[in-house]
Protein backbone atom coordinates (compact mmCIF):
# COMPACT_ATOMS: atom_id res chain seq x y z
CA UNK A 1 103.79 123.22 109.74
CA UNK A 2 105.88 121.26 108.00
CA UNK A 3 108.04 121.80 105.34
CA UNK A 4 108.38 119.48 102.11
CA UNK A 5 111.12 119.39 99.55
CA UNK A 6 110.54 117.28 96.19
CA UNK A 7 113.46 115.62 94.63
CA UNK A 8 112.66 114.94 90.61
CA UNK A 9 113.23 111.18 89.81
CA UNK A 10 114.25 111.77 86.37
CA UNK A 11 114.84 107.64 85.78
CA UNK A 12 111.44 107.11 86.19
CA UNK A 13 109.41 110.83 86.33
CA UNK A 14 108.57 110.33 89.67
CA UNK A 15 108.61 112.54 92.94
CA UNK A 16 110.16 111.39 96.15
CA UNK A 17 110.30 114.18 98.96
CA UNK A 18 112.21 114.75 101.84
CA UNK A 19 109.56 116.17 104.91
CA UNK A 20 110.80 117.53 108.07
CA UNK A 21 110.37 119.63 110.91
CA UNK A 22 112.60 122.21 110.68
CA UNK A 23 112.61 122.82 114.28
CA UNK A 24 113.74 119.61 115.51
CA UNK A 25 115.75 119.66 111.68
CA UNK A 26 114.24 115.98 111.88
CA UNK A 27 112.44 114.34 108.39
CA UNK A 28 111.57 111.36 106.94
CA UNK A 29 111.76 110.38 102.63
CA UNK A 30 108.85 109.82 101.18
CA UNK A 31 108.96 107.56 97.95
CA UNK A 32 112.82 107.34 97.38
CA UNK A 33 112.54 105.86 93.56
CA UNK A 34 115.66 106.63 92.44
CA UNK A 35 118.76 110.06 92.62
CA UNK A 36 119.54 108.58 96.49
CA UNK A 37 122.79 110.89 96.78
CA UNK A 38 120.67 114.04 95.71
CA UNK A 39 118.48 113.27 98.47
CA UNK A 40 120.73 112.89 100.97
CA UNK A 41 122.83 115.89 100.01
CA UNK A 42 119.66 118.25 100.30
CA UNK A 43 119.22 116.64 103.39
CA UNK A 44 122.50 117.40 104.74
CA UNK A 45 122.21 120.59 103.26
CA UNK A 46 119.26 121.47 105.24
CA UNK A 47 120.46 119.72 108.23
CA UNK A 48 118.16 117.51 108.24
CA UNK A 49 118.43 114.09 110.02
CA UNK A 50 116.11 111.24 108.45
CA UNK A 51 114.68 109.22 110.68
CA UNK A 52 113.08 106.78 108.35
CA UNK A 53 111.22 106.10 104.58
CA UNK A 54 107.98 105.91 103.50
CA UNK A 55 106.08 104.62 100.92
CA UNK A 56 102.79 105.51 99.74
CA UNK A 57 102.56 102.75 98.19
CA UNK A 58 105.08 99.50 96.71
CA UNK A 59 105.25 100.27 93.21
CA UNK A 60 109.18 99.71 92.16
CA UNK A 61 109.46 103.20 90.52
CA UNK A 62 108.63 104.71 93.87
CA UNK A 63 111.17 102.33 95.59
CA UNK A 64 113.91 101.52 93.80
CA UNK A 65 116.52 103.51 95.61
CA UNK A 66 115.85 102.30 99.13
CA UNK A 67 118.53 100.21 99.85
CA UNK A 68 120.95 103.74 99.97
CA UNK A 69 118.65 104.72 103.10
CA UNK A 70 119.63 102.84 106.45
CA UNK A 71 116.42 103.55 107.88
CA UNK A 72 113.31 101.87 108.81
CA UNK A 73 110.70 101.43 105.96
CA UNK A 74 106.68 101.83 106.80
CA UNK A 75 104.19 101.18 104.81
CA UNK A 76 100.34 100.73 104.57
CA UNK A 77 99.45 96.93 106.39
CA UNK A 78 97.64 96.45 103.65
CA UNK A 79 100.40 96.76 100.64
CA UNK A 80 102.40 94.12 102.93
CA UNK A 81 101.95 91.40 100.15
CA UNK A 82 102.63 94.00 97.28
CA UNK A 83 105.82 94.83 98.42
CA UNK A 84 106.91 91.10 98.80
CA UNK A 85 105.97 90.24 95.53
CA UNK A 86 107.60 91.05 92.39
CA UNK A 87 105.35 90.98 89.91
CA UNK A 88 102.62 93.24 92.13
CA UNK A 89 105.17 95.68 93.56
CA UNK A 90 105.97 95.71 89.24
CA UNK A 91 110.08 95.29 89.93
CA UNK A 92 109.88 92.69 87.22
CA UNK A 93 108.21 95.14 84.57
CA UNK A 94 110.53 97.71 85.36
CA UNK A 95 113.85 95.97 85.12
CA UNK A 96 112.97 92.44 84.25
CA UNK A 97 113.65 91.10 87.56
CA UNK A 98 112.06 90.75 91.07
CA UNK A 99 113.03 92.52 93.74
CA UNK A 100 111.17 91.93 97.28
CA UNK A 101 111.01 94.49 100.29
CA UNK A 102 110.28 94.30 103.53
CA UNK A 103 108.85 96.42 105.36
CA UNK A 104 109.55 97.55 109.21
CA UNK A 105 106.49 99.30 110.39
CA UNK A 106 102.84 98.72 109.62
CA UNK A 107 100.53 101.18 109.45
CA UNK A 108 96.74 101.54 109.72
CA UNK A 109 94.19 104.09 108.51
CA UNK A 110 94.27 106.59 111.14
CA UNK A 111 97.44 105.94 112.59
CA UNK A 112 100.21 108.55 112.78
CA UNK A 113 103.94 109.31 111.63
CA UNK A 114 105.65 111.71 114.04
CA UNK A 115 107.88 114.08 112.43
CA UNK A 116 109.80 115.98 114.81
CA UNK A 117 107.28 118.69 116.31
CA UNK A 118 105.16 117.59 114.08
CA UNK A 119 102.78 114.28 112.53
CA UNK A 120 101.08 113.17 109.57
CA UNK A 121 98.20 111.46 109.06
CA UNK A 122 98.02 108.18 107.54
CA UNK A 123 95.02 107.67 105.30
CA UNK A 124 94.04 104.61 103.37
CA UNK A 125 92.85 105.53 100.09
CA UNK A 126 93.14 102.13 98.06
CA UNK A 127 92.44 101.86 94.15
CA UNK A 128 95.58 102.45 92.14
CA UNK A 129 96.98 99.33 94.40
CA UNK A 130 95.20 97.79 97.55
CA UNK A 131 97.47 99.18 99.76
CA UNK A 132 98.06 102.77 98.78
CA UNK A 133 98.04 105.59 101.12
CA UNK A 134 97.85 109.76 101.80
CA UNK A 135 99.83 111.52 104.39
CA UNK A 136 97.90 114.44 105.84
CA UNK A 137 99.41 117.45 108.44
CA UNK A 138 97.60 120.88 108.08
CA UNK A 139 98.16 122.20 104.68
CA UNK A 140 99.47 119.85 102.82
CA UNK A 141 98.58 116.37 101.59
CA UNK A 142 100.92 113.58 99.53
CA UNK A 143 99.14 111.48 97.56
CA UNK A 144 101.52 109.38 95.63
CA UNK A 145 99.84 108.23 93.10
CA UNK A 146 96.28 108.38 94.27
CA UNK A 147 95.66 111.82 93.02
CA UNK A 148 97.56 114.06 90.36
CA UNK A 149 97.31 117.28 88.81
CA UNK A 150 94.60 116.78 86.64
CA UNK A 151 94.02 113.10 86.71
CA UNK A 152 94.38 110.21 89.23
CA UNK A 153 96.69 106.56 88.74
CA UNK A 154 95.83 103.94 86.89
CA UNK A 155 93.69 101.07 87.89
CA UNK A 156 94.78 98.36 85.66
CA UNK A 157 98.01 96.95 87.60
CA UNK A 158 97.72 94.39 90.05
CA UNK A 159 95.60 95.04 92.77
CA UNK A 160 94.32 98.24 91.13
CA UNK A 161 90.27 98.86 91.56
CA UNK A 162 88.61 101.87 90.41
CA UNK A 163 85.40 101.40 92.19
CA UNK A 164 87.97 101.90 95.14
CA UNK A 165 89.79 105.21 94.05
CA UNK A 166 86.87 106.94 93.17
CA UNK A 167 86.00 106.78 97.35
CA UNK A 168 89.51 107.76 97.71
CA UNK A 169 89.29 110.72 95.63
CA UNK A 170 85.85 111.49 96.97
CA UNK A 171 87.74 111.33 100.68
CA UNK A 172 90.73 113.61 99.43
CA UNK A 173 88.23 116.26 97.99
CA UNK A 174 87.06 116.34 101.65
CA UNK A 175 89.85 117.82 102.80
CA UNK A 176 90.45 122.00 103.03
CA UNK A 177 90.48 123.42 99.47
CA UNK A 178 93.82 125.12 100.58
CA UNK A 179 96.01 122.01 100.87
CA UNK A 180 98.65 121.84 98.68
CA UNK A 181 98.93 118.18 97.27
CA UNK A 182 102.50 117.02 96.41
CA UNK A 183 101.92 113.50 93.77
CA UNK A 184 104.42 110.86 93.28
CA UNK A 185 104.02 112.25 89.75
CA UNK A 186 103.40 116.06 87.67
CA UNK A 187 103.70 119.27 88.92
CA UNK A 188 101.97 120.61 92.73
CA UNK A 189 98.45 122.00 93.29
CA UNK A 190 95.69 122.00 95.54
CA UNK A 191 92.60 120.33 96.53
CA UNK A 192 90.48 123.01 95.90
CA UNK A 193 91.78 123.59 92.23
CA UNK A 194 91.11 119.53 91.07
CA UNK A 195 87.68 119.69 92.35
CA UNK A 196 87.06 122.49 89.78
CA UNK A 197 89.43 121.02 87.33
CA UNK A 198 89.54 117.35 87.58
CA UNK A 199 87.65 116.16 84.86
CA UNK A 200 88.80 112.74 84.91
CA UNK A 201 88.69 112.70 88.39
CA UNK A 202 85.28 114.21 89.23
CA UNK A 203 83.73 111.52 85.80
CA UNK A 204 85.64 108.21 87.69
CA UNK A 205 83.81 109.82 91.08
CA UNK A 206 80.24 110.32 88.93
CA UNK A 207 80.36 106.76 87.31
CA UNK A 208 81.39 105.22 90.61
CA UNK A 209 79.27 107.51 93.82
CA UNK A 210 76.86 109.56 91.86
């Protein structure tokens, strides 16, 4: 299985996470917005080489400390034109300028990231932008900010579409009720907890699929 470590943003109150295999001690950095040396010095500390970073999806708070990994970036093909733009990928709300990324690697509902030993699975669960996206390996799920603790991400920034994240929510609550979920935001739980507790989520799912 493998192993995930979350490194608090504190900038911007958001999660990144270093995932790895620890028996190849090979990982990748999931949603490095911000505290780049704290990442790399866990990752050193676990002896853990990063092979590249991902992003669930192009918001700036889940980027902004990219440029201190010299590794290739993936995305979801369809956030391409959210990361190159700086009023979608919200760079200019955060610090009143744009910043544009580019992106090395592609990736497609279905498609897979190898991780050592190990691989996730990328799923395509659009609605807080077009292009966000879940990684999925046995027993654990991130869900940047498609699902939280409690709630789900907001619809109402460009690209956003509620109609859409209620199906992704609908496809996350298919998964085992075991999973842990890590969230580019709030504290860890499960699948099986936020489809007893989810309010929010379970009325956006009734007004939308029910």
């Amino acid at each position: 299985m493998l192993k995930v470590c979350k490194v608090y943003v504190s900038h911007y109150g958001e999660n990144a996470y270093i995932v790895y295999c620890d028996n190849k001690k090979e990982g990748i950095v999931v949603d490095p917005g911000g505290n780049s040396g704290d990442i790399l010095a866990i990752a050193q500390e676990l002896g853990i080489k990063l092979v590249a970073t991902v992003l669930t999806h192009a918001h700036y708070d889940h980027y902004a400390g990219i440029s201190s990994f010299d590794l290739p970036i993936m995305i979801c093909a369809a956030e391409k034109d959210v990361f190159e733009d700086g009023v979608q990928n919200l760079s200019s709300l955060f610090t009143g300028r744009s910043f544009f990324g580019k992106a090395d690697v592609l990736l497609n509902d279905g498609e897979s990231i190898t991780v050592g030993d190990e691989s996730l699975l990328v799923m395509h669960t659009p609605g807080h932008t077009k292009g966000s996206m879940c990684l999925y390996s046995d027993g654990v799920v991130l869900t940047g900010d498609t699902l939280f603790a409690g709630t789900y991400g907001r619809t109402d920034f460009p690209t956003g579409d509620a109609g859409a994240l209620a199906r992704s929510l609908s496809m996350l609550f298919k998964l085992p009720d075991d999973t842990a979920v890590f969230s580019g935001h709030n504290e860890e739980t499960t699948i099986g907890n936020e489809k007893m507790t989810n309010m929010m989520a379970l009325r956006l799912m009734e007004s939308y699929l029910w």
